[in-house]
Structures are given as structure tokens and as C-alpha cells.
C-alpha atoms as a PDB file:
ATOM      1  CA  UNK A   1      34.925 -27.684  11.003  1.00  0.00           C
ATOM      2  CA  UNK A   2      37.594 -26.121   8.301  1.00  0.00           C
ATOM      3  CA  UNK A   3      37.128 -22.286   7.868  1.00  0.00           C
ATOM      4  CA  UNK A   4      38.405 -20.872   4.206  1.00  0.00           C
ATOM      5  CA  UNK A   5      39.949 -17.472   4.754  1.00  0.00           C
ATOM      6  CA  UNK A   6      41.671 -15.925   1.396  1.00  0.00           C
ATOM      7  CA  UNK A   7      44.660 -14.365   1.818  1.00  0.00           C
ATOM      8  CA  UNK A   8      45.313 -12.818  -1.868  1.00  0.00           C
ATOM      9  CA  UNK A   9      43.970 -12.298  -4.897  1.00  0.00           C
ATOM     10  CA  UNK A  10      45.805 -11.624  -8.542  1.00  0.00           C
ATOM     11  CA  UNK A  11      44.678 -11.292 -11.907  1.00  0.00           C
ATOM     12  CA  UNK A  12      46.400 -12.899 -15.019  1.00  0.00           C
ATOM     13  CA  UNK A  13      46.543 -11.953 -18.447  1.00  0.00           C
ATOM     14  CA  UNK A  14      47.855 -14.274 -20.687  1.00  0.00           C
ATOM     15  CA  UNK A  15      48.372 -13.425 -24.009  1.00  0.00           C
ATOM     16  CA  UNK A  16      48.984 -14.723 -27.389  1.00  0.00           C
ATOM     17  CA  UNK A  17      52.319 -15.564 -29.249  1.00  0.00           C
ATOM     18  CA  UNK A  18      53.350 -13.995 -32.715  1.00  0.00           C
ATOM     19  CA  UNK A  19      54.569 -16.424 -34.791  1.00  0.00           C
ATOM     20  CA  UNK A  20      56.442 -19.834 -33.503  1.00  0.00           C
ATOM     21  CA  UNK A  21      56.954 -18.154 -30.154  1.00  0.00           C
ATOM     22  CA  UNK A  22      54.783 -18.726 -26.795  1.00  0.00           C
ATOM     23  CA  UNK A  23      52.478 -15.964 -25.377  1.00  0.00           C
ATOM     24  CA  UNK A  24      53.864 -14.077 -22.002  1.00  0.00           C
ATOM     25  CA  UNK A  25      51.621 -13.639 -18.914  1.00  0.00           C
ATOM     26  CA  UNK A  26      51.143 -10.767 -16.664  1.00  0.00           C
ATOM     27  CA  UNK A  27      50.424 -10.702 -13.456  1.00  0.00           C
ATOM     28  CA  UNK A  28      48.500  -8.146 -11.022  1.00  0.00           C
ATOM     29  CA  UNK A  29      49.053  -9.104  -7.289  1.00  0.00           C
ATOM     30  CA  UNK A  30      48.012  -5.848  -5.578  1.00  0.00           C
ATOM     31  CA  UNK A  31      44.644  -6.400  -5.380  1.00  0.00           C
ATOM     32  CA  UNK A  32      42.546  -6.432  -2.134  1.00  0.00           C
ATOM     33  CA  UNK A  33      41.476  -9.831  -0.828  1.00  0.00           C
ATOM     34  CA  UNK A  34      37.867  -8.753  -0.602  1.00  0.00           C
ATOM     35  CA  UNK A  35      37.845  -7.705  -4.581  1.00  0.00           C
ATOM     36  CA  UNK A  36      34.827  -8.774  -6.348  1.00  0.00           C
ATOM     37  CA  UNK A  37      35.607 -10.827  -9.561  1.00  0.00           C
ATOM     38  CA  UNK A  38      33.891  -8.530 -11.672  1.00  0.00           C
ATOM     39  CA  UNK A  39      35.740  -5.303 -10.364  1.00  0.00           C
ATOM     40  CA  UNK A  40      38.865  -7.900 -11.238  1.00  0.00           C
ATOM     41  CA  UNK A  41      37.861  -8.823 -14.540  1.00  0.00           C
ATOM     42  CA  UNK A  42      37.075  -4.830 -15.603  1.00  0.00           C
ATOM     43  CA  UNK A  43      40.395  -4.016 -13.901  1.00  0.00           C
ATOM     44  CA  UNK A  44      42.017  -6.876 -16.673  1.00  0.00           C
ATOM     45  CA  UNK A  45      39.964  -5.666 -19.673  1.00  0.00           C
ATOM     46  CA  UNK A  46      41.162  -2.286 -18.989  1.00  0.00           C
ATOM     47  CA  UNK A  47      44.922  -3.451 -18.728  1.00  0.00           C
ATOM     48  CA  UNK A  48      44.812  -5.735 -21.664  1.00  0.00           C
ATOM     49  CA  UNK A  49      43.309  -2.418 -23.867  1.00  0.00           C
ATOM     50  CA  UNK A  50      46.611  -0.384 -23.049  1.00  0.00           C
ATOM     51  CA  UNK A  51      48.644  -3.091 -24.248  1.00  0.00           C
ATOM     52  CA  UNK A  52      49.134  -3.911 -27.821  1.00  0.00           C
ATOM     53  CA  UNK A  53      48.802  -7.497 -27.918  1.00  0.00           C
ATOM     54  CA  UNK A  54      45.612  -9.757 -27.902  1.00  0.00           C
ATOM     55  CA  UNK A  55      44.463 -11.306 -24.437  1.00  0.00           C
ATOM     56  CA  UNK A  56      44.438 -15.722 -24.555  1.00  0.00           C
ATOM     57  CA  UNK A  57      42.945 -15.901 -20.968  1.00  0.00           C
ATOM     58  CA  UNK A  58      42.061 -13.270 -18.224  1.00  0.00           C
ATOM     59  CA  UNK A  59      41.811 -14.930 -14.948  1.00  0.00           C
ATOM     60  CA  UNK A  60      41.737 -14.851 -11.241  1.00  0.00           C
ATOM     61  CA  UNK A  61      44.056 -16.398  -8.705  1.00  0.00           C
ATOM     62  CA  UNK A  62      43.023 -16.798  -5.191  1.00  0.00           C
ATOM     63  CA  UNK A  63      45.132 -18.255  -2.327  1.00  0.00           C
ATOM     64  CA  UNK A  64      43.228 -19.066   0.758  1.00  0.00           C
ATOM     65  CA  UNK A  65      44.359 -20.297   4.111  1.00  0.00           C
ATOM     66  CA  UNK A  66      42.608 -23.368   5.496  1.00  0.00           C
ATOM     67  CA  UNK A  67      41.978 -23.511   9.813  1.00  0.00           C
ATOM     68  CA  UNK A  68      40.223 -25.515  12.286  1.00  0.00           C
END
């Protein structure tokens, strides 16, 4: 039977555009793998206050590893 085993986990803020242009992203990759995702999501909210634009999407981003 397949095990799951996850090997990283980021956060990702993306935020909105001003005017005709596109929103950026920013991405947190030095979290641990065994991160809950609601220490993850306070750890974004707190990020996206110290910046001056307005948060589109806060999510997580797991990679896993799939064995036998």
C-alpha cells in the first residue's frame, strides 16, 4: 500500500494589483513539514499586516513524496 510522507510546506500570499497591472505573490518556504495549517495561516496574516498591500489569497503548499 502507498504511504504519503510530506516533504515541505510553504505559504503564499497573493495579493492584489493597482490599477491595469497583475497582483505579485510571495512565497514562505521555510516552514517545518510538521506545521499545523493554522500556525501557517497566523504566520500569513501576520506577514500580509506588515505589508502595505491587500492579501487576494493566503494559502498553503504541500509537496509530499509517494512510496510503496
Amino acid at each position: 500500500m502507498a504511504q504519503t510522507t510530506v516533504t515541505k510546506k510553504q505559504f503564499v500570499i497573493e495579493y492584489f494589483g493597482e490599477g491595469e497591472k497583475s497582483g505579485g505573490t510571495y512565497t514562505y518556504s521555510g516552514l517545518k513539514h510538521t506545521a499545523s495549517a493554522g500556525d501557517i495561516h497566523l504566520a500569513a496574516c501576520a506577514v500580509n499586516d506588515l505589508q502595505s498591500k491587500a492579501a487576494k489569497k493566503i494559502y498553503m503548499a504541500v509537496t509530499s513524496e509517494l512510496s510503496e
